[in-house]
Protein backbone atom coordinates (compact mmCIF):
# COMPACT_ATOMS: atom_id res chain seq x y z
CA UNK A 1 -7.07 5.96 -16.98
CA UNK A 2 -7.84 2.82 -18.39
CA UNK A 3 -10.70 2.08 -20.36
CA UNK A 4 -13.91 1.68 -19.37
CA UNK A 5 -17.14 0.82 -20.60
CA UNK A 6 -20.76 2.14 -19.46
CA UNK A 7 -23.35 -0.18 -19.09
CA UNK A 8 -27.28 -0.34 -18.49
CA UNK A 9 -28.64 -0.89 -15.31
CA UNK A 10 -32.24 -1.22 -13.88
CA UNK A 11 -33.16 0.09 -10.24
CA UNK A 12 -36.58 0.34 -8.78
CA UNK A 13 -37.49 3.54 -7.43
CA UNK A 14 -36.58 2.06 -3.77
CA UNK A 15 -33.68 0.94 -4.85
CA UNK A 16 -32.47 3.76 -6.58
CA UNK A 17 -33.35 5.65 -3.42
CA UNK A 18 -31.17 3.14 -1.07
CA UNK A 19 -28.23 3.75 -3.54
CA UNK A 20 -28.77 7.34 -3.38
CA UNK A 21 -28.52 7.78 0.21
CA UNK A 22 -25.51 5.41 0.29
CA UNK A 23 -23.68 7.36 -2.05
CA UNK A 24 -24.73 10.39 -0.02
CA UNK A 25 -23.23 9.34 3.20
CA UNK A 26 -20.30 7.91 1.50
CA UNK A 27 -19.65 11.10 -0.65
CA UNK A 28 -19.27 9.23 -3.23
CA UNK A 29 -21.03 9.11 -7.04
CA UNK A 30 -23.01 6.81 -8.06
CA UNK A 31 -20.57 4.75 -10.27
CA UNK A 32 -17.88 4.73 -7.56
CA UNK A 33 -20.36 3.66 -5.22
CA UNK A 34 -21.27 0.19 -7.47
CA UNK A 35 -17.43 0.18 -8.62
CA UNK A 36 -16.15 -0.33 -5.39
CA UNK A 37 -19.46 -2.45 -4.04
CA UNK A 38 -18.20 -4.78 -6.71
CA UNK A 39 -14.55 -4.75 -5.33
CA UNK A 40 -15.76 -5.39 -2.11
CA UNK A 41 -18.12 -8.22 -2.70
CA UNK A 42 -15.76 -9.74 -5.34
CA UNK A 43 -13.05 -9.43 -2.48
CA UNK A 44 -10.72 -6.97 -4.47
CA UNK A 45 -9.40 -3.93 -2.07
CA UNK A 46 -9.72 -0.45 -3.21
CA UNK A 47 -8.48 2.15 -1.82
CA UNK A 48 -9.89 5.86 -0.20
CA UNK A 49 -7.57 8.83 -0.72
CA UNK A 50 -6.14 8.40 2.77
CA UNK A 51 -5.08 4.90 1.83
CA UNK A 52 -3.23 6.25 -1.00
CA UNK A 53 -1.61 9.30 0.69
CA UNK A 54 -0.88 6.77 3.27
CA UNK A 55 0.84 3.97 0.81
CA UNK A 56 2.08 6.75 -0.94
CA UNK A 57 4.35 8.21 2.09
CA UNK A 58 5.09 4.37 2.77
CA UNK A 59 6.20 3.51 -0.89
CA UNK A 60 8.61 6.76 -0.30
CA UNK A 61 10.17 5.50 2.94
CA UNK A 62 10.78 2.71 1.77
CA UNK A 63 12.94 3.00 -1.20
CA UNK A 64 14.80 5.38 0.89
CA UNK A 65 15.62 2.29 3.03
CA UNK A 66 16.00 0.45 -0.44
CA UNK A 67 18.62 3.01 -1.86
CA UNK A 68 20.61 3.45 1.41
CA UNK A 69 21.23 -0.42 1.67
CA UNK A 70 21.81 -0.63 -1.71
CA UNK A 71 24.38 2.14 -1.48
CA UNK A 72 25.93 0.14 1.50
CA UNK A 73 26.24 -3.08 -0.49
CA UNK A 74 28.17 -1.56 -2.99
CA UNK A 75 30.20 0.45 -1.10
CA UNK A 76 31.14 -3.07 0.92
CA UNK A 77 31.60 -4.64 -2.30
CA UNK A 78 33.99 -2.12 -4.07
CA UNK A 79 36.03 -2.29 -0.40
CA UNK A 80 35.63 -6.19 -0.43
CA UNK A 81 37.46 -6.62 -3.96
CA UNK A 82 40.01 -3.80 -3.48
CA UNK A 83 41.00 -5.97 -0.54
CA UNK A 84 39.94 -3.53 2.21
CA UNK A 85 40.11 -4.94 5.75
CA UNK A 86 37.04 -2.88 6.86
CA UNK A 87 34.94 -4.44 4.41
CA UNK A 88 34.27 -6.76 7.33
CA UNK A 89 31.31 -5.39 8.56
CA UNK A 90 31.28 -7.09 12.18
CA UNK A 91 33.76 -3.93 12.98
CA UNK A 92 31.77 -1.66 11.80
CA UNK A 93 27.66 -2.66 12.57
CA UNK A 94 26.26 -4.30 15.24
CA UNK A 95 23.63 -6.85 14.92
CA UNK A 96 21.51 -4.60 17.05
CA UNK A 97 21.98 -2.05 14.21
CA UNK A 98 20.93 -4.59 11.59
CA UNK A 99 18.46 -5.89 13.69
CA UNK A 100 16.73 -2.09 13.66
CA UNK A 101 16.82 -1.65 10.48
CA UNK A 102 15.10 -4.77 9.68
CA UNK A 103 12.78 -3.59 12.21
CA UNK A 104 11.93 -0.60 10.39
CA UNK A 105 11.65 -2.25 7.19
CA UNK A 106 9.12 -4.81 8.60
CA UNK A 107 7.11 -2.24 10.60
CA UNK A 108 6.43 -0.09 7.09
CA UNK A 109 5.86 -3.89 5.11
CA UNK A 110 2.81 -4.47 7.93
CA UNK A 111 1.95 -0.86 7.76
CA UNK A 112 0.96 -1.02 4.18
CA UNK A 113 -0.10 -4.90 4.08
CA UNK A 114 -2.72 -3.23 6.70
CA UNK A 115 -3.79 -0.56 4.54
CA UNK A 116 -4.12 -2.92 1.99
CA UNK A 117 -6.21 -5.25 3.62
CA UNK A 118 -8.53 -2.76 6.18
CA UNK A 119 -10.07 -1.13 2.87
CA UNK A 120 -10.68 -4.62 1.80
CA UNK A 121 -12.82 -5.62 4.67
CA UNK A 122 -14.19 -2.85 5.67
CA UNK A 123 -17.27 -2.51 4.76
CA UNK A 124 -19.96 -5.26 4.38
CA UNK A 125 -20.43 -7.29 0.96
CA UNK A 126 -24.05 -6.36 -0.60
């Protein structure tokens, strides 16, 4: 964790009770309440659990993609300087095939920019 400081601060009554019953129905503490009411007025995302279980699974999938393209560049390279003919990949893939797997990789890119950005904006600034 990295380190933090605690700091002093003054709430009326009423406003201690308005930050009270926000934490309540957020299920939140106190000091992750006003931690991420800062992020969200400053404009910084932060992130619930689900977000992170969310861009965790997405992170996973994609270095999978990641390692199984770079697994097929090398493999085209090693055939490419050995002089292989089928290091010409136009016998081999399709542009429809390439053309998929771009789509995946794009689909998980706007999955997590999403995640990103809904936590962001979701709730009002104070």
């Amino acid at each position: 964790m990295a380190n933090t400081t605690t700091i002093p601060v003054r709430f009326s009554d009423d406003d201690l009770a308005l930050l009270d019953r926000a934490a309540e129905q957020s299920g939140l503490d106190r000091s992750k309440l006003i931690r991420r009411a800062v992020r969200s007025y400053s404009g910084e995302p932060y992130f619930t659990e689900e977000d992170a279980v969310l861009m965790r699974g997405l992170t996973a999938e994609l270095n999978a993609v990641g390692r199984n393209l770079m697994m097929a560049v090398r493999q085209m390279n090693r055939m490419l300087k050995s002089g292989d003919p089928r290091a010409d990949t136009r016998d081999h893939y399709s542009r429809d095939e390439f053309e998929k797997l771009r789509g995946t990789v794009n689909g998980l890119v706007a999955t997590l920019r999403d995640a990103v950005h809904r936590r962001a904006h979701r709730e009002k600034k104070p």
